[in-house]
Protein backbone atom coordinates (compact mmCIF):
# COMPACT_ATOMS: atom_id res chain seq x y z
CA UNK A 1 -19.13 14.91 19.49
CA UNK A 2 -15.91 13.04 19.90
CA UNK A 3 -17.70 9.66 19.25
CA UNK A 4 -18.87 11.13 15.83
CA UNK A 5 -15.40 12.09 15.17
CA UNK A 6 -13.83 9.00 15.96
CA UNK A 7 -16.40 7.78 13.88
CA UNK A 8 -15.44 10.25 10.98
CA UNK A 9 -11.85 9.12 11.34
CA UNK A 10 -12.52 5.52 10.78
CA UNK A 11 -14.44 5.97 7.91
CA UNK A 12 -11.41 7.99 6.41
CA UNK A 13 -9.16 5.08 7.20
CA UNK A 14 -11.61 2.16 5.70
CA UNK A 15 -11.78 4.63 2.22
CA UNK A 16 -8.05 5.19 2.16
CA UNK A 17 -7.74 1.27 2.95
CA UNK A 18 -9.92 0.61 -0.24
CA UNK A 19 -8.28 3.21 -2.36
CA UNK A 20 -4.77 1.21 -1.66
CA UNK A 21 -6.01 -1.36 -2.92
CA UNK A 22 -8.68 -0.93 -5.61
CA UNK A 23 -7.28 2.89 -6.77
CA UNK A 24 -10.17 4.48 -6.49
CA UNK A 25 -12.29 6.00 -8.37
CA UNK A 26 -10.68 7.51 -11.48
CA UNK A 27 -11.25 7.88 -15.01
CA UNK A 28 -10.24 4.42 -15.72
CA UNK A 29 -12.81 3.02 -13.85
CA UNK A 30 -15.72 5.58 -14.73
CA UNK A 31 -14.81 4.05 -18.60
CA UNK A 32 -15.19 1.19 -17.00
CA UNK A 33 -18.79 1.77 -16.19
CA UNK A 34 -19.97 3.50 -19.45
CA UNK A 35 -18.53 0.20 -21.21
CA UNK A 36 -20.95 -2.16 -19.03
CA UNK A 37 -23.80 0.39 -19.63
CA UNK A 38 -22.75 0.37 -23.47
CA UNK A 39 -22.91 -3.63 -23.13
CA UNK A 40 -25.95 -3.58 -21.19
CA UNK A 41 -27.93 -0.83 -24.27
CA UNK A 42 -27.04 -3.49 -26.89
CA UNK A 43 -28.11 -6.54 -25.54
CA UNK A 44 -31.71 -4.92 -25.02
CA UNK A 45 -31.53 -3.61 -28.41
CA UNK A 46 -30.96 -7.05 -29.49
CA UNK A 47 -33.43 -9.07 -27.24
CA UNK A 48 -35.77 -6.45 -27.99
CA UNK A 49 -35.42 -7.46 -31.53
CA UNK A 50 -35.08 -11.02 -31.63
CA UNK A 51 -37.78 -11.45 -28.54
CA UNK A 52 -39.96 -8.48 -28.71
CA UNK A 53 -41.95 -9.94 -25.90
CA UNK A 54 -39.79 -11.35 -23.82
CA UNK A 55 -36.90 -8.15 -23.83
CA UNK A 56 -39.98 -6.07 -21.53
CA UNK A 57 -40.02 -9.17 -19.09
CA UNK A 58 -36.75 -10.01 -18.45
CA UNK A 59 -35.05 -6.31 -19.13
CA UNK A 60 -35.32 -5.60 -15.11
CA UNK A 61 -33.33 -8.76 -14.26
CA UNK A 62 -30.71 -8.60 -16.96
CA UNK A 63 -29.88 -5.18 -16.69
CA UNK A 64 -29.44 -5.79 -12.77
CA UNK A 65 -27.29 -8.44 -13.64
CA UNK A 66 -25.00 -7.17 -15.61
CA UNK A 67 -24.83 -4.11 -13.96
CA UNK A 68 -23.29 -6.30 -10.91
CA UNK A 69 -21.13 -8.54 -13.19
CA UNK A 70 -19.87 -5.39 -14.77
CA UNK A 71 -18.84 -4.28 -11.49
CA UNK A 72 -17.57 -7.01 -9.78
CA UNK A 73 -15.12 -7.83 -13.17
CA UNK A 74 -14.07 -3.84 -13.28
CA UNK A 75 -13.08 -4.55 -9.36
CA UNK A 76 -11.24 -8.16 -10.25
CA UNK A 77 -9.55 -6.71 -12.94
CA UNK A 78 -8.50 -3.51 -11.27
CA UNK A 79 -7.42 -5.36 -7.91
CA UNK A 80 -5.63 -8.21 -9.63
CA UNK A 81 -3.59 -5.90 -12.38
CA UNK A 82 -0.63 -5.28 -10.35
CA UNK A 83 1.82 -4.55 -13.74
CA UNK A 84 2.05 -2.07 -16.27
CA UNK A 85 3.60 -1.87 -20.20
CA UNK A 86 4.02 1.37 -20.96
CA UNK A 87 5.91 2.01 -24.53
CA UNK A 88 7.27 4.77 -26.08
CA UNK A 89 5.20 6.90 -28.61
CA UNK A 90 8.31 6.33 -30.85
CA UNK A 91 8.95 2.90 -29.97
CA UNK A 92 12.62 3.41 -29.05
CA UNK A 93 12.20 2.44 -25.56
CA UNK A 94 9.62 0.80 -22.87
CA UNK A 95 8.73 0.65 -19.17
CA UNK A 96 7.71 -2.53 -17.00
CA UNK A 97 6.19 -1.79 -13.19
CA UNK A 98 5.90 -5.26 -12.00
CA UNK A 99 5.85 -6.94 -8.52
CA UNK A 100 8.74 -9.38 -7.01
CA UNK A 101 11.87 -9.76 -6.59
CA UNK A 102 14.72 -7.56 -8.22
CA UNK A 103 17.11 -10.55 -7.78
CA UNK A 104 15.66 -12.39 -10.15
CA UNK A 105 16.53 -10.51 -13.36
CA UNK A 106 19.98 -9.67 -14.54
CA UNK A 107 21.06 -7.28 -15.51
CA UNK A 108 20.41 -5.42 -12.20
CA UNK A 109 20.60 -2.69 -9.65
CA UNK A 110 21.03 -3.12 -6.40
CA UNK A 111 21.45 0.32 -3.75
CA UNK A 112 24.54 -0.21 -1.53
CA UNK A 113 24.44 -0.03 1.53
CA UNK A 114 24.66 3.47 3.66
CA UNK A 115 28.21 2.55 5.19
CA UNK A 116 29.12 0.93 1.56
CA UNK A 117 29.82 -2.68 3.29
CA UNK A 118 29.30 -6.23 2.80
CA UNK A 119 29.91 -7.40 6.49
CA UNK A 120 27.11 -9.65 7.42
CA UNK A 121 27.11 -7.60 10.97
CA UNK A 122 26.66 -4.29 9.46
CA UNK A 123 23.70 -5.36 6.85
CA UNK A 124 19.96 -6.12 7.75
CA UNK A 125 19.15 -9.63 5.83
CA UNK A 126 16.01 -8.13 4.39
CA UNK A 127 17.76 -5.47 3.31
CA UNK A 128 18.08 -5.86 -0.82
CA UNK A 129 21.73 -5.95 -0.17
CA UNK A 130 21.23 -8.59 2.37
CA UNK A 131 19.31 -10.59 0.37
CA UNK A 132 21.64 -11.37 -2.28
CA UNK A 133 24.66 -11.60 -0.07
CA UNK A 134 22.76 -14.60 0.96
CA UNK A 135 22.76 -15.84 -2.63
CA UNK A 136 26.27 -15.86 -3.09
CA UNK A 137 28.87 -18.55 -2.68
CA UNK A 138 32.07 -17.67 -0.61
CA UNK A 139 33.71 -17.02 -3.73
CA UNK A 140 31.49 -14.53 -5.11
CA UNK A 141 31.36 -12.93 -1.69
CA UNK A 142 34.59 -13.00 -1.72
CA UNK A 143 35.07 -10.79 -5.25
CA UNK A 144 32.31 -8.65 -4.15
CA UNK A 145 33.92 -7.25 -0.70
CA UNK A 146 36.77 -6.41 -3.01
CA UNK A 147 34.79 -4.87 -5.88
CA UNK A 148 33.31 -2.79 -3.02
CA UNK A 149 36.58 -2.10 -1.24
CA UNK A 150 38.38 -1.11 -4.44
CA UNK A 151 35.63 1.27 -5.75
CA UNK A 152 34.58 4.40 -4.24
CA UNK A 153 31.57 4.84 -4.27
CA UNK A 154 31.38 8.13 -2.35
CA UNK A 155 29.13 10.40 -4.51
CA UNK A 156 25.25 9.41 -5.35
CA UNK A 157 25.11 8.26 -8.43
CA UNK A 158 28.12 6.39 -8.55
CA UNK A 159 28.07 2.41 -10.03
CA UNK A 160 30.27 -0.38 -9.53
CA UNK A 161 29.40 -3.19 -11.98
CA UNK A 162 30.56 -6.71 -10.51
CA UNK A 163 30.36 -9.94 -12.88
CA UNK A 164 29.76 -13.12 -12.10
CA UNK A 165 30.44 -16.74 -13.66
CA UNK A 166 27.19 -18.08 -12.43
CA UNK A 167 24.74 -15.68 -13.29
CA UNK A 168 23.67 -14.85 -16.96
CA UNK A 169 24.12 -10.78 -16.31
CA UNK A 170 25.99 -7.83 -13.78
CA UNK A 171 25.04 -6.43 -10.80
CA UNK A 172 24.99 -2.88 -11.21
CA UNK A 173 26.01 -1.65 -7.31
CA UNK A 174 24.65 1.64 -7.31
CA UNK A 175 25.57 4.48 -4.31
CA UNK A 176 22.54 6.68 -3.53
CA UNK A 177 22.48 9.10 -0.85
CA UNK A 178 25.78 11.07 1.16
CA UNK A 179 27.38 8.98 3.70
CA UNK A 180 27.06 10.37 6.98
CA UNK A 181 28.71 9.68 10.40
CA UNK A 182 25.52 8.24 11.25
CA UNK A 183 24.21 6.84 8.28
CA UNK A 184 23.51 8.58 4.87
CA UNK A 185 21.28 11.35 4.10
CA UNK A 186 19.08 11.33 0.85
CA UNK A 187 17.77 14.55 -0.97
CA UNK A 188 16.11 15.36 -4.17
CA UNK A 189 19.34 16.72 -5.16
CA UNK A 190 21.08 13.62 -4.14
CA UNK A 191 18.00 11.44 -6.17
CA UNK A 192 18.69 13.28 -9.32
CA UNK A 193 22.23 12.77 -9.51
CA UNK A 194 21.83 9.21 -8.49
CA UNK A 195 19.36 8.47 -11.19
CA UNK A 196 21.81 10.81 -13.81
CA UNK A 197 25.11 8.28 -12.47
CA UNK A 198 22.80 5.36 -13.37
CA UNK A 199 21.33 5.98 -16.76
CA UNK A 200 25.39 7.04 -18.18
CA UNK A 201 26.29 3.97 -16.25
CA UNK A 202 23.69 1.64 -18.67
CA UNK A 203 24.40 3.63 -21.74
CA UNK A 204 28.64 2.83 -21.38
CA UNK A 205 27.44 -0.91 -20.95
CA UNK A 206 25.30 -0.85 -23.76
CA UNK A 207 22.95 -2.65 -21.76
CA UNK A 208 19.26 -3.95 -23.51
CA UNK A 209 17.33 -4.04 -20.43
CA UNK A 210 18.00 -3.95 -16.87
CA UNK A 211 15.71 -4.63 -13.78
CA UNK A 212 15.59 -1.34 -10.76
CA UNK A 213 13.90 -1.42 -7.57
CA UNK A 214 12.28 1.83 -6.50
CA UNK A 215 15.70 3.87 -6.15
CA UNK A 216 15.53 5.62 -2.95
CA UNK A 217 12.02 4.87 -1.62
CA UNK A 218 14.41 2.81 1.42
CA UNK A 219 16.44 5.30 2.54
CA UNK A 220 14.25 8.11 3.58
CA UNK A 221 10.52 6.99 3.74
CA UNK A 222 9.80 9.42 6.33
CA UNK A 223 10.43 12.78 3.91
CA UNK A 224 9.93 11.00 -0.18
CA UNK A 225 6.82 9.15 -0.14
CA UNK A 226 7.04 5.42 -2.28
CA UNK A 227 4.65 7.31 -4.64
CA UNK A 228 6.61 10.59 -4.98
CA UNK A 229 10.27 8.76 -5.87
CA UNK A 230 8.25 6.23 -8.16
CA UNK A 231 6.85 9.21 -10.14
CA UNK A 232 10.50 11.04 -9.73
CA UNK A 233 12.26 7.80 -10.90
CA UNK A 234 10.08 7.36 -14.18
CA UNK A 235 10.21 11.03 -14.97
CA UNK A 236 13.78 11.32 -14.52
CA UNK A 237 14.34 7.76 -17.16
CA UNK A 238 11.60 9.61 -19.83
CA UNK A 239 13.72 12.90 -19.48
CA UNK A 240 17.40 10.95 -19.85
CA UNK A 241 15.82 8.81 -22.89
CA UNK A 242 14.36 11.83 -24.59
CA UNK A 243 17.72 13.24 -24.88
CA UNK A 244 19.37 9.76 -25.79
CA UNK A 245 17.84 6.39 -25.35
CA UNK A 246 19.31 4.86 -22.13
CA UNK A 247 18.43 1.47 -22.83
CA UNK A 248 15.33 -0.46 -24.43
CA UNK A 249 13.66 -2.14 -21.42
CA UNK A 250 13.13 -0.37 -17.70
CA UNK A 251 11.88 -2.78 -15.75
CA UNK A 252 10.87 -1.26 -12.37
CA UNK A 253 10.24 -4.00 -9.19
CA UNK A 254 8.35 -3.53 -6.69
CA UNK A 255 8.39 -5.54 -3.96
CA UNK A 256 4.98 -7.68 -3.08
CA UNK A 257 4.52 -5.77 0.21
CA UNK A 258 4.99 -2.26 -0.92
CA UNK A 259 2.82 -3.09 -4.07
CA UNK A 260 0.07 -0.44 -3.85
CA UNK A 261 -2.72 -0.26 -6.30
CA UNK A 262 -3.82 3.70 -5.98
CA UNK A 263 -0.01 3.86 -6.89
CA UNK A 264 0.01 1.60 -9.80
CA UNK A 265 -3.20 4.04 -10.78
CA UNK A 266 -0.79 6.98 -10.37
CA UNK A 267 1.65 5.76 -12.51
CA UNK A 268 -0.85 4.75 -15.25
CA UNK A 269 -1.98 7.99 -15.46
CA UNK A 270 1.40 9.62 -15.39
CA UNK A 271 3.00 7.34 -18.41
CA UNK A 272 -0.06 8.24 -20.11
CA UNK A 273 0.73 12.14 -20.13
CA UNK A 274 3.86 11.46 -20.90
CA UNK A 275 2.20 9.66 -24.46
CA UNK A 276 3.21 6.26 -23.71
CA UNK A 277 0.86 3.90 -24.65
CA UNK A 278 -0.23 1.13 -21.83
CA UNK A 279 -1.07 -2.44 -22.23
């Protein structure tokens, strides 16, 4: 009995392994299959009438054939497409998922910190933050620790733009989460206002497009899920530019090792109740 559970349990895991990164099965993917079957109906139709003899003897093969070609491109395509374009219905604004690096695109956002510092000592180095400390020259590290030390920065949702002379856009430094004595603790409540700060913060810079990571997947992965604050994060942007356009690009980065394909599937579907229209 317990080996046939422990046997249950692994199957689970190898499924949920391929969901992460193939999706799944969803309606995408079913299309996928009538397509191939639609490809598969004509061809016969065609060979039938072009090679009435031949269609009969070679039918088995070719439909078996591109039955698995059909398949195996569906499963390329799926595993490889690791973006999404979703725009507008009205064309006033779009959305960009893509994988890499937030650093390099400007403008953008970068979370602060949960003790709001720049000290090497109190910073991971593969932290976001951390990261583009490490890109800076002592002079830009310089203006930053007093950006940060003259702003406040207390309240989620607060921004601190800093400017530098050798990149082509701002940083957007962006608070998200209470400071603790501990650390800093992040709620839904705390999320939303965050995400409110943010969009007024683009609109008074007039900003055309700026580059986000996942805004508060990092701070509390135990309680938000990645999926759940992607989903929260889009919703949030459609809601804000409904009202009044926040800017005309959202590009949203997501790191290469939190890149998740059932996710990516997730989101698809979501933009596309939401009437945007995916390329």
């Amino acid at each position: 009995m317990q080996h046939q559970e422990a046997s249950v349990g692994q199957a689970r895991l190898r499924w949920h392994a391929i969901k992460r990164r193939t999706g799944g099965i969803d309606r995408e993917a079913i299309q996928w299959l009538f397509a191939t079957c639609g490809v598969i109906a004509s061809g016969l139709g065609v060979a039938q009438f072009i090679w009435p003899a031949g269609a009969a003897a070679i039918g088995g093969w070719w439909l078996l054939g591109t039955v698995a070609v059909g398949v195996v491109g569906g499963l390329v395509l799926r595993v490889t497409k690791r973006t999404i374009r979703a725009v507008n219905s009205a064309r006033d604004w779009s959305i960009h998922i893509v994988p890499g690096s937030v650093l390099d695109h400007r403008p953008c956002v970068i979370t602060t910190d949960r003790r709001r510092s720049t000290s090497a000592e109190k910073i991971a180095p593969t932290s976001l933050m951390g990261q583009y400390l490490q890109t800076l020259s002592p002079d830009d590290r310089s203006a930053l620790e007093a950006a940060v030390e003259r702003a406040t920065l207390s309240r989620p949702g607060d921004v601190q733009v800093v400017e530098s002379s050798h990149q082509p856009g701002p940083i957007l430094l962006l608070a998200c989460g209470r400071p603790t004595s501990t650390g800093t603790v992040t709620t839904w409540s705390h999320l939303t206002q965050t995400y409110d700060g943010l969009w007024a913060a683009i609109r008074s810079r007039h900003l055309d497009e700026v580059t986000i990571p996942v805004i508060g997947a990092g701070y509390s992965r135990v309680s938000l899920s990645h999926s759940a604050v992607l989903l929260a994060l889009l919703l949030s942007f459609h809601a804000a530019s409904s009202e009044r356009p926040v800017c005309r690009r959202l590009r949203i980065v997501v790191p290469p090792s939190d890149t998740d394909q059932e996710e990516l599937v997730l989101a698809r579907r979501f933009l596309s109740a939401l009437h945007y229209s995916l390329t």
